[in-house]
C-alpha atoms as a PDB file:
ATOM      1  CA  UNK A   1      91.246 145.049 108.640  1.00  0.00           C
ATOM      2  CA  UNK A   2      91.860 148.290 109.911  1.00  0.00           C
ATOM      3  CA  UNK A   3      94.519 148.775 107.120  1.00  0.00           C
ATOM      4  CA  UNK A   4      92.523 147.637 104.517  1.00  0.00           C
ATOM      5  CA  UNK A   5      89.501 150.147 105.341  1.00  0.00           C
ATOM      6  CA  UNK A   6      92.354 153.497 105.871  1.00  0.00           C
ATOM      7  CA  UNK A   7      93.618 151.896 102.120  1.00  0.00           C
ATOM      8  CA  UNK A   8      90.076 152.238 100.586  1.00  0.00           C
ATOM      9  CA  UNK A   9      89.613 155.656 102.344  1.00  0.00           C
ATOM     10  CA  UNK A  10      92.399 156.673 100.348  1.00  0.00           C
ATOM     11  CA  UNK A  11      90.011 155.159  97.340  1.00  0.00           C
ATOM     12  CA  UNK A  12      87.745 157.942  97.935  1.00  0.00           C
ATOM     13  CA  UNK A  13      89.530 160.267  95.744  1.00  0.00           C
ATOM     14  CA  UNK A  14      91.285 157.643  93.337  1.00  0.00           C
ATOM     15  CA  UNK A  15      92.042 158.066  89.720  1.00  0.00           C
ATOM     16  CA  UNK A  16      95.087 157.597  87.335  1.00  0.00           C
ATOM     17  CA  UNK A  17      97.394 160.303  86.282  1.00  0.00           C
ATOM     18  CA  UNK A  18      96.943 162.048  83.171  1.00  0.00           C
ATOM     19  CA  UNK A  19      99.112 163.132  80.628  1.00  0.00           C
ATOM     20  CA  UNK A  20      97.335 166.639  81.352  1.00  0.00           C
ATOM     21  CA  UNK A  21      96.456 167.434  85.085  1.00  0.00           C
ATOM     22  CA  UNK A  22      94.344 170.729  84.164  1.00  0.00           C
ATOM     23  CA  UNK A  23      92.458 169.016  81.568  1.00  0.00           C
ATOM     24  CA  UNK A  24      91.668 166.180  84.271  1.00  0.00           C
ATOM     25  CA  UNK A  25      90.737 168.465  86.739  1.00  0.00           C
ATOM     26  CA  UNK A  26      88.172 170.145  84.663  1.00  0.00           C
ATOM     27  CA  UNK A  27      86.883 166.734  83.414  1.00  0.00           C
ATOM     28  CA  UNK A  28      86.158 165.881  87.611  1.00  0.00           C
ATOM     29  CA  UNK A  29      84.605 169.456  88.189  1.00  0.00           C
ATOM     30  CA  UNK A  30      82.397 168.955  85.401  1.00  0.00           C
ATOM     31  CA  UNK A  31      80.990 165.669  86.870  1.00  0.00           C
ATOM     32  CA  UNK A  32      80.955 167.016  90.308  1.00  0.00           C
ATOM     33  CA  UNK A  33      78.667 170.094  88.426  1.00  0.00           C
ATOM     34  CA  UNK A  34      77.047 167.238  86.785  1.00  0.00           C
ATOM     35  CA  UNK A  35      76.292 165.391  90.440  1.00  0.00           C
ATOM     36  CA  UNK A  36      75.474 168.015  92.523  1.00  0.00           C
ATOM     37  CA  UNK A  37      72.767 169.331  90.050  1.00  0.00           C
ATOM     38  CA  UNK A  38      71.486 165.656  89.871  1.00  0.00           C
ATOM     39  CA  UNK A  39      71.288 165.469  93.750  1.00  0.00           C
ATOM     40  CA  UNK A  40      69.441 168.765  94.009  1.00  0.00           C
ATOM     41  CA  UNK A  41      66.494 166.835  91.871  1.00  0.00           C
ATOM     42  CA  UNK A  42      66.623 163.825  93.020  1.00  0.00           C
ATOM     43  CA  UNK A  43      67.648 163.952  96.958  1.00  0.00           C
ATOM     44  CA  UNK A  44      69.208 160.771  98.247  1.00  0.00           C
ATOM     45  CA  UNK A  45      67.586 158.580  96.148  1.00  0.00           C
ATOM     46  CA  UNK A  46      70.971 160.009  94.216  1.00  0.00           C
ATOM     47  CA  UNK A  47      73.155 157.949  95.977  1.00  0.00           C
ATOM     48  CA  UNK A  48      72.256 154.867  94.408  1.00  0.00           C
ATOM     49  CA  UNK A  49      72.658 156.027  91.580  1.00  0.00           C
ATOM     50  CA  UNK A  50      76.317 157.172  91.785  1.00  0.00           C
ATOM     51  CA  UNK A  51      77.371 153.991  93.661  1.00  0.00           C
ATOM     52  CA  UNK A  52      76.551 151.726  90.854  1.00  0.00           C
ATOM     53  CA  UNK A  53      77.992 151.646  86.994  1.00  0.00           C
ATOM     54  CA  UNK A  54      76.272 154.154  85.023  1.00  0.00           C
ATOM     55  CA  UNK A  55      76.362 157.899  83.985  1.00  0.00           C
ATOM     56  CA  UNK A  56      78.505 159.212  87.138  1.00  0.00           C
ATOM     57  CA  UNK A  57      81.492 157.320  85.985  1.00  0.00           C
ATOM     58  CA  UNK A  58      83.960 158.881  83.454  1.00  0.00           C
ATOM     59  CA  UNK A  59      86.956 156.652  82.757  1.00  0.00           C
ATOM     60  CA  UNK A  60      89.002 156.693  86.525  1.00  0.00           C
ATOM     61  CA  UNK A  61      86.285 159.343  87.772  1.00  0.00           C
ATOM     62  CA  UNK A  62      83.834 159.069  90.259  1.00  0.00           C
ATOM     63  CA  UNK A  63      81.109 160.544  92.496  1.00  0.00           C
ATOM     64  CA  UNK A  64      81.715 159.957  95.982  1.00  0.00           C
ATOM     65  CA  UNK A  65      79.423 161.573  99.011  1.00  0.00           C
ATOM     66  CA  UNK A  66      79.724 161.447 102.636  1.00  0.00           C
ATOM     67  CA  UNK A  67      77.709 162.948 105.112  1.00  0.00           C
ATOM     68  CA  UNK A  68      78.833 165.678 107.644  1.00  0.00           C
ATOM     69  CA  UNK A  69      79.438 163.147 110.175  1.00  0.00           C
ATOM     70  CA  UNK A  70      81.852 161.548 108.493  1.00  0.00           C
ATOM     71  CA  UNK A  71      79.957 158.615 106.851  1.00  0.00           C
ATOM     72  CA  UNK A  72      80.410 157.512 103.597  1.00  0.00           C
ATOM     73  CA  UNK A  73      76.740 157.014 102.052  1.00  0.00           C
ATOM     74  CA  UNK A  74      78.069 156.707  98.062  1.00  0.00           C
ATOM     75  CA  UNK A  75      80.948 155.812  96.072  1.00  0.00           C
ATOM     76  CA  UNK A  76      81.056 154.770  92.257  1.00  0.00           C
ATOM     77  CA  UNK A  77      85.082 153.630  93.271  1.00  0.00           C
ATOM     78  CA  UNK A  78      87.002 150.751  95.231  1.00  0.00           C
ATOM     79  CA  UNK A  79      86.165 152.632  98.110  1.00  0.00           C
ATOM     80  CA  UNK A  80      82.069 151.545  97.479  1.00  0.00           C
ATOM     81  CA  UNK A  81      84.083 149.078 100.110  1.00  0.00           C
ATOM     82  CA  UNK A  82      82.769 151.925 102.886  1.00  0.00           C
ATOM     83  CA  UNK A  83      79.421 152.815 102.155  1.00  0.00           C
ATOM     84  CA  UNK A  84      78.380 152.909 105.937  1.00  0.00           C
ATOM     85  CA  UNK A  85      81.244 153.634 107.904  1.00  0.00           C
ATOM     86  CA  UNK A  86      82.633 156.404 109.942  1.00  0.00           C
ATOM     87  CA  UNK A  87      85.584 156.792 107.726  1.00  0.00           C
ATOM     88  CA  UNK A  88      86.831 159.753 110.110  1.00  0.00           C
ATOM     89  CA  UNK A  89      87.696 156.886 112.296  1.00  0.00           C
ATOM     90  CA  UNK A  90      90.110 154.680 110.007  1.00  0.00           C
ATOM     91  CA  UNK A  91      92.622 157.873 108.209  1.00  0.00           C
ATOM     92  CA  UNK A  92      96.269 158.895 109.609  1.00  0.00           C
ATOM     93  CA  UNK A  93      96.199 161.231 111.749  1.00  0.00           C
ATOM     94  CA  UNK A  94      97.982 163.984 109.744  1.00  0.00           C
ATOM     95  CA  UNK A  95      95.095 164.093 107.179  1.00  0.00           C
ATOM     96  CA  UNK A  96      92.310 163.570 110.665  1.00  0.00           C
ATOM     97  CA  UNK A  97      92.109 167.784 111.159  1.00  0.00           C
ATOM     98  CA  UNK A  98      92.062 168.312 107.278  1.00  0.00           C
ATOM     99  CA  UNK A  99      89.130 165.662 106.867  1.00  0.00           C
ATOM    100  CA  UNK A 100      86.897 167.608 109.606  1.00  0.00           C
ATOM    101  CA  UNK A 101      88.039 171.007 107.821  1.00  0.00           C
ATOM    102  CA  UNK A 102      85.706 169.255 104.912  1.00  0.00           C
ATOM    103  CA  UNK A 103      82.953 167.951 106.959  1.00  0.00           C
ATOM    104  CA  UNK A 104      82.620 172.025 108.629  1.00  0.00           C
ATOM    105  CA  UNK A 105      82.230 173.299 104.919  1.00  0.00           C
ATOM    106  CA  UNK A 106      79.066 175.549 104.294  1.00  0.00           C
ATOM    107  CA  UNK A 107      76.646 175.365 101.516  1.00  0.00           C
ATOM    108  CA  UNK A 108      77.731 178.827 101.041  1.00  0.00           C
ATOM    109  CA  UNK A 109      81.704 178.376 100.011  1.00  0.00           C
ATOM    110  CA  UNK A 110      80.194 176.453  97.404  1.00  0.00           C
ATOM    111  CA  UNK A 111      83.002 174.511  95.215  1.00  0.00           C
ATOM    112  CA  UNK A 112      85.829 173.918  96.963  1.00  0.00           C
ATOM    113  CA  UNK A 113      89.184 172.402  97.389  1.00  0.00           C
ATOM    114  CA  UNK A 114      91.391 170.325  98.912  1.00  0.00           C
ATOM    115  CA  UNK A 115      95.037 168.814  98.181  1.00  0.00           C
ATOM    116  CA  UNK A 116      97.537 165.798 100.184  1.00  0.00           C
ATOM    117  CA  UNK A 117      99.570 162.695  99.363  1.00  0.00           C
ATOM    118  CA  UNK A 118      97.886 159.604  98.896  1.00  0.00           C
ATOM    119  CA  UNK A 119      98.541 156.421  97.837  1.00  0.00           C
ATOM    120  CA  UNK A 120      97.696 155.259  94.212  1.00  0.00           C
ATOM    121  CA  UNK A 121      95.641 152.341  94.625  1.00  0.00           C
ATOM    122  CA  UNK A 122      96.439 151.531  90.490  1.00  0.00           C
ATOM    123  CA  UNK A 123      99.942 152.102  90.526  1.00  0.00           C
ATOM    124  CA  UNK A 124     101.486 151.872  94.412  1.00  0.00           C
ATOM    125  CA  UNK A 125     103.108 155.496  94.432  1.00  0.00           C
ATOM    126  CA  UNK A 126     102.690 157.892  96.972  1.00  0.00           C
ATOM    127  CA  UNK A 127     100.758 160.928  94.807  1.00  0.00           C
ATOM    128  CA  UNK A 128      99.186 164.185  95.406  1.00  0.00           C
ATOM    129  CA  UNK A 129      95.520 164.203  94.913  1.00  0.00           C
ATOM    130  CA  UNK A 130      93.145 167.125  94.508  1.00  0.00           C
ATOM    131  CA  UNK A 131      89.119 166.401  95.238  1.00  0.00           C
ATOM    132  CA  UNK A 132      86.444 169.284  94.181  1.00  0.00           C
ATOM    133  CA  UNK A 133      83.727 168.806  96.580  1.00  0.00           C
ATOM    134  CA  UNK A 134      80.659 170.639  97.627  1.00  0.00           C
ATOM    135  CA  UNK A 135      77.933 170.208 100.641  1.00  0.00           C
ATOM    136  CA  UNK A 136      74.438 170.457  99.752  1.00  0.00           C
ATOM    137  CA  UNK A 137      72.122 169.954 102.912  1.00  0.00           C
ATOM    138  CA  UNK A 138      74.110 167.445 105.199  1.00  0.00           C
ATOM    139  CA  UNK A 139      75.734 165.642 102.353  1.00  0.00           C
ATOM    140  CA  UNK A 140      79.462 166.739 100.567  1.00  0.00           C
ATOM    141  CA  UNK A 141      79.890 165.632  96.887  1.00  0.00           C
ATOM    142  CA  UNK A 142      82.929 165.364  96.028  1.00  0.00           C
ATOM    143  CA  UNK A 143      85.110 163.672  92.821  1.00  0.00           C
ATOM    144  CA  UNK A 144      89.019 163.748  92.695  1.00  0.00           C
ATOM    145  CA  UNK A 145      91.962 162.984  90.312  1.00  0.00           C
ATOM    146  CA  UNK A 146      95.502 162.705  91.451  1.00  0.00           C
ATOM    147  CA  UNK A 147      98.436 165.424  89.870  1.00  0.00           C
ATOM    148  CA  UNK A 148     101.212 163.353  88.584  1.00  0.00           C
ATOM    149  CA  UNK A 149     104.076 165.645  87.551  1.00  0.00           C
ATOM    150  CA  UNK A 150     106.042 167.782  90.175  1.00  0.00           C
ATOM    151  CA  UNK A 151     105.937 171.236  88.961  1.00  0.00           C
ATOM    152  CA  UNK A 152     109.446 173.117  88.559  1.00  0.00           C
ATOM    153  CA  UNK A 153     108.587 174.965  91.433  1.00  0.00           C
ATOM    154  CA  UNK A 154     108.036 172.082  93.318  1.00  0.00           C
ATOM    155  CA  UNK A 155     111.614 170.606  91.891  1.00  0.00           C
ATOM    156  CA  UNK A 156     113.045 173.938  93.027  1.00  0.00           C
ATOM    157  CA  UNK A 157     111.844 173.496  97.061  1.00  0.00           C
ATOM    158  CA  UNK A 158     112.791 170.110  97.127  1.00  0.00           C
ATOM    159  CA  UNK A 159     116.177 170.648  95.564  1.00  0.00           C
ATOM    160  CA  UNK A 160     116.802 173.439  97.802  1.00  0.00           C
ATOM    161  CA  UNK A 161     115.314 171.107 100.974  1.00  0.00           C
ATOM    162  CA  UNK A 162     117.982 167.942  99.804  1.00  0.00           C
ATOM    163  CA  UNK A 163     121.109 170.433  99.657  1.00  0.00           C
ATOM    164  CA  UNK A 164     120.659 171.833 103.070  1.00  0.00           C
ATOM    165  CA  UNK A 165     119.843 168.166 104.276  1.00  0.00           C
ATOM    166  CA  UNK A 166     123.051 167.019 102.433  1.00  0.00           C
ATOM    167  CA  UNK A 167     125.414 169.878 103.661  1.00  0.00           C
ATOM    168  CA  UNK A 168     124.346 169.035 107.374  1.00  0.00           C
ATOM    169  CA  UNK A 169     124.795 165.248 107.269  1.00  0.00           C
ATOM    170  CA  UNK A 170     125.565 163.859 103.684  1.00  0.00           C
ATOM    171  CA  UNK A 171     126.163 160.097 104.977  1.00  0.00           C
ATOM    172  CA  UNK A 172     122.657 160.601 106.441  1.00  0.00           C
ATOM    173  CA  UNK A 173     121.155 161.929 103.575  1.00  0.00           C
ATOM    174  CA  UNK A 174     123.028 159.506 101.065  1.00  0.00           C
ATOM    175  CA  UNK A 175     121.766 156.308 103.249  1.00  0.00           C
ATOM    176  CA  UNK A 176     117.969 157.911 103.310  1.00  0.00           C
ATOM    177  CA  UNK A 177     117.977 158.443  99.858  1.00  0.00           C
ATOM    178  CA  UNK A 178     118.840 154.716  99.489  1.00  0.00           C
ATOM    179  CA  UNK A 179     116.357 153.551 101.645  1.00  0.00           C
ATOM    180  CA  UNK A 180     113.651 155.745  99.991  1.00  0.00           C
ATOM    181  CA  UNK A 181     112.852 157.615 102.467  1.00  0.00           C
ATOM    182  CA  UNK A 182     110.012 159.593 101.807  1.00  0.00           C
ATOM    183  CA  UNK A 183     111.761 162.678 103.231  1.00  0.00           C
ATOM    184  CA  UNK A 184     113.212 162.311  99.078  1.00  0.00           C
ATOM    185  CA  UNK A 185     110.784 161.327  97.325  1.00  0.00           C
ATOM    186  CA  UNK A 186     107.704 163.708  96.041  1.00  0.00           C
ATOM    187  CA  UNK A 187     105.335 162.678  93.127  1.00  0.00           C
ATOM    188  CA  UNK A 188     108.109 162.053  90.424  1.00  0.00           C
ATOM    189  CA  UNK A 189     111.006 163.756  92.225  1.00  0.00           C
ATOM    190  CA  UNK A 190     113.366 161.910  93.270  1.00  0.00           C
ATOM    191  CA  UNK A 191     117.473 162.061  94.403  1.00  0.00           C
ATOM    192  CA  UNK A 192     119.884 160.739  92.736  1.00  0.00           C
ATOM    193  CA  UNK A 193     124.018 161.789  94.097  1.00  0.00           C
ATOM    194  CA  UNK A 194     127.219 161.378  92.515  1.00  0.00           C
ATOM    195  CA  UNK A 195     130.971 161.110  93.975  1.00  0.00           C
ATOM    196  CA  UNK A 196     132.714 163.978  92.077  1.00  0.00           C
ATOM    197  CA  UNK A 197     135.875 162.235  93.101  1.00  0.00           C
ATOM    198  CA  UNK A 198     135.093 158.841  90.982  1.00  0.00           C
ATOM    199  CA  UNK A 199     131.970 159.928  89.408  1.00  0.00           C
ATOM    200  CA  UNK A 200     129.843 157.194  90.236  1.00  0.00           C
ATOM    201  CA  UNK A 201     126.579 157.338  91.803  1.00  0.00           C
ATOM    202  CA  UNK A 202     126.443 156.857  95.735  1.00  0.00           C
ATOM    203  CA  UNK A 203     122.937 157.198  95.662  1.00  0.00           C
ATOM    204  CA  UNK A 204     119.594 156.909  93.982  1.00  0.00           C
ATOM    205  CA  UNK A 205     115.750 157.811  94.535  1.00  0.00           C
ATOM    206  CA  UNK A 206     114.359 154.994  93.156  1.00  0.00           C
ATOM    207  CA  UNK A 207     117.004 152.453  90.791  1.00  0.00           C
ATOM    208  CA  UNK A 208     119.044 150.859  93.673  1.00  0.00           C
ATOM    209  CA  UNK A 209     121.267 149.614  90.486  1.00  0.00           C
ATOM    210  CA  UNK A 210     122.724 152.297  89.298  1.00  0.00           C
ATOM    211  CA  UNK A 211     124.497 152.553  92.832  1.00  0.00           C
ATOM    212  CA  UNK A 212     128.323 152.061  92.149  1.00  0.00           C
ATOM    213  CA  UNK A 213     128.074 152.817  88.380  1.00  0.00           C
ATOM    214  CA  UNK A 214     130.293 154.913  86.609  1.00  0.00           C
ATOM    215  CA  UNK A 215     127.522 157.967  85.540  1.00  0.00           C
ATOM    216  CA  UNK A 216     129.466 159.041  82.391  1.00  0.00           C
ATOM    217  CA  UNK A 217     128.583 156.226  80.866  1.00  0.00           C
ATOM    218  CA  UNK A 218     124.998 157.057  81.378  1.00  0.00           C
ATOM    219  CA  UNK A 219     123.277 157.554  78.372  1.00  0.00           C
ATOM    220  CA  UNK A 220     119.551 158.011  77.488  1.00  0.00           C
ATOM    221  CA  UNK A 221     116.772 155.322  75.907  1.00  0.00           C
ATOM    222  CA  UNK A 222     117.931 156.244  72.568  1.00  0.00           C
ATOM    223  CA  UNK A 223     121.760 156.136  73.137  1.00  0.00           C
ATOM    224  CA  UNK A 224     122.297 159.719  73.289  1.00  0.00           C
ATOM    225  CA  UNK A 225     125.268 160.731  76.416  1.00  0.00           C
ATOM    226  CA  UNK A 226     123.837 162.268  79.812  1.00  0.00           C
ATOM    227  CA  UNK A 227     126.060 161.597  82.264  1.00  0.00           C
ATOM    228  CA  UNK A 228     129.528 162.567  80.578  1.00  0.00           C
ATOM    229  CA  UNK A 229     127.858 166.545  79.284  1.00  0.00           C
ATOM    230  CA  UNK A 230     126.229 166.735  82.849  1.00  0.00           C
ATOM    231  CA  UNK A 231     129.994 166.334  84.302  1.00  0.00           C
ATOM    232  CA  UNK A 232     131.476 168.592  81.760  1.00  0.00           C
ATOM    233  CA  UNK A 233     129.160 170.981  82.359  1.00  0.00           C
ATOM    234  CA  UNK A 234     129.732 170.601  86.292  1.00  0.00           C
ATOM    235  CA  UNK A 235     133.474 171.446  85.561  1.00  0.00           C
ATOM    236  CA  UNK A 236     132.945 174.904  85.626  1.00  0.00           C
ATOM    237  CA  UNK A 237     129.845 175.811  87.583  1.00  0.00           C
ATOM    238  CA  UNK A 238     128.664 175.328  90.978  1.00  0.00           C
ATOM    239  CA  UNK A 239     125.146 174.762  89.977  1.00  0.00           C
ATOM    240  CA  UNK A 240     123.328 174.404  86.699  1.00  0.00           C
ATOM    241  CA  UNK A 241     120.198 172.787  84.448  1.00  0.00           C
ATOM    242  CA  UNK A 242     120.255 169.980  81.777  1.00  0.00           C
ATOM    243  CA  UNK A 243     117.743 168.923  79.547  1.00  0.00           C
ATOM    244  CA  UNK A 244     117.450 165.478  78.908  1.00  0.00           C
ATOM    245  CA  UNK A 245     115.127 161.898  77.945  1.00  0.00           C
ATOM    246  CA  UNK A 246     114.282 159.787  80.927  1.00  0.00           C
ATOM    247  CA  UNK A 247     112.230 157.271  82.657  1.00  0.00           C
ATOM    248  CA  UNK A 248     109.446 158.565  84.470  1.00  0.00           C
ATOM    249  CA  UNK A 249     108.531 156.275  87.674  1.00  0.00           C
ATOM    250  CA  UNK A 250     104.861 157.523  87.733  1.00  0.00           C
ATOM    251  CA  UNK A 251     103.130 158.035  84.365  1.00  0.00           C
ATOM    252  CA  UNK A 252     106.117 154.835  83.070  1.00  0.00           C
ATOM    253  CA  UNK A 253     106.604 156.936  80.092  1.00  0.00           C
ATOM    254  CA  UNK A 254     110.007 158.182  78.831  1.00  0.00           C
ATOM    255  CA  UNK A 255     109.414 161.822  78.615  1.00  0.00           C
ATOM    256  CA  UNK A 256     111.859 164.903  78.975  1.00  0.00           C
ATOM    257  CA  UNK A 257     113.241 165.882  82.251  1.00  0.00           C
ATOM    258  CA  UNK A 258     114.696 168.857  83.637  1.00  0.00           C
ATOM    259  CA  UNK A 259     117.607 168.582  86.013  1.00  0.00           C
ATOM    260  CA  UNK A 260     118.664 170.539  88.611  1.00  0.00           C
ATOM    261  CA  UNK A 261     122.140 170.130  89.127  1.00  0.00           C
ATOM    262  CA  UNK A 262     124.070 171.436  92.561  1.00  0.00           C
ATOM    263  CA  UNK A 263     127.489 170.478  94.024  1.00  0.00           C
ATOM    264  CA  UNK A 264     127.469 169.811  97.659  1.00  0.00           C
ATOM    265  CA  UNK A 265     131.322 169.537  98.577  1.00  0.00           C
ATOM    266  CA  UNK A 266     132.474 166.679  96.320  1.00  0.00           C
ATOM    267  CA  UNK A 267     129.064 165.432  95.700  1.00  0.00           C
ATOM    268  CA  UNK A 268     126.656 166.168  92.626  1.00  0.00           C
ATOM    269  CA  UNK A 269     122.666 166.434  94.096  1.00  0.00           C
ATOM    270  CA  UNK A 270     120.377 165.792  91.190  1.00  0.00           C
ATOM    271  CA  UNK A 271     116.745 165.794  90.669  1.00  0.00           C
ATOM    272  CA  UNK A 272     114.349 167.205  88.328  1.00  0.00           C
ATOM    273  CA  UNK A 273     110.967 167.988  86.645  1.00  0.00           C
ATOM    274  CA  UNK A 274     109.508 166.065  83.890  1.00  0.00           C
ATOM    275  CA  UNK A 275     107.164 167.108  80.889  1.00  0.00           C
ATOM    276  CA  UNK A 276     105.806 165.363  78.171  1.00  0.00           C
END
């Protein structure tokens, strides 16, 4: 039970990724604008309103409001599941100290922000989310929408955070990657490493398959080579980029990816950024 209740917590700032994060996140400020000015004239006889299908509910947006003790008293989402509860009481305890950073909020900071990994409730992945919310009185109004795609400086940090895990234990690495370890896995970055000596992939961030296979005889959805340029090009550089069509695990979509390419000792560590 309790797992089901820290599952719809996580519902509190659901939505589905977008093709175009900063167009979603100005779609969920304007309804949080929208819902805050609608509280202000109507008190909590709001709350009704934005718990039930109506006007506060824009495609995979939604109002939520909890009060500053912690209790949910609104929800248009899944999480409606918690209308009543302490919900302080039911999250892990790394996002505990952020959630009472929210409840302390002032009317005066007005519009604020707040970002951590959540669980998709539509798709199963691990995501970032970002929620806009507000306090008015004793009540913060809040609406979120999760941020699919990795930024390239994101790709860059966790590149940078897999070779130094690779060049201090590689078997370690290779088997955690494998298991999917979240220590490799961020939004839609993922691992994948190839034996320089036999060119085959050792490991892989989410396609357990490709483990084994030769990877230059990888080629993309529409036939064209990756794998056999990407070892060419790693013939006569230590590091480099390659620009390519792929899969993406999040939005399902193929779209084009960047890859970061770095040799650690005889292995090739891959990941990379994708845009649409």
């Amino acid at each position: 039970m309790i797992r089901r209740i820290a599952l719809a917590f996580g519902l509190l700032f659901a939505c589905l990724a977008h093709a175009d994060p900063a167009l979603d996140a100005m779609k969920a400020r304007a309804l949080l604008d929208r819902a805050v000015d609608y509280y202000q004239a109507h008190g909590d006889a709001a709350l009704a309103v934005f718990s039930r299908q109506g006007e506060f509910i824009e495609e995979d947006r939604y109002v939520f409001v909890v009060d500053t003790h912690g209790v949910m008293l609104a929800s248009g989402g899944p999480s409606a599941v918690l209308i009543g509860r302490d919900v302080s009481q039911v999250l892990e305890p790394e996002l505990r100290d952020a959630f009472q950073k929210v409840l302390a909020t002032t009317e005066q900071q007005g519009v604020q922000t707040a970002e951590y990994r959540w669980k998709n409730w539509r798709d199963g992945h691990v995501e970032r989310k970002e929620v806009y919310f507000r306090r008015v009185g004793e009540r913060i109004i809040a609406v979120g929408h999760y941020l699919p795609r990795a930024t390239p400086e994101q790709a860059h940090q966790f590149m940078a955070r897999a070779v130094k895990a690779m060049e201090a234990d590689a078997a370690g690495s290779i088997k955690a990657i494998n298991a999917l370890s979240p220590d490799f896995r961020e939004d839609d970055l993922y691992l994948f490493v190839i034996d320089l000596q036999d060119r085959r992939y050792v490991a892989h961030g989410y396609n357990l398959r490709l483990v084994g296979v030769d990877f230059a005889t990888i080629d993309d959805p529409e036939g064209k080579p990756v794998g056999a340029p990407i070892l060419e090009l790693m013939t006569k550089a230590d590091k480099g980029d390659y620009e390519y069509r792929w899969k993406n695990p999040v939005t399902g979509k193929v779209e084009y990816k960047h890859a970061l390419l770095r040799k650690v000792g005889h292995y090739l560590v891959v990941t990379g950024y994708y845009s649409d």
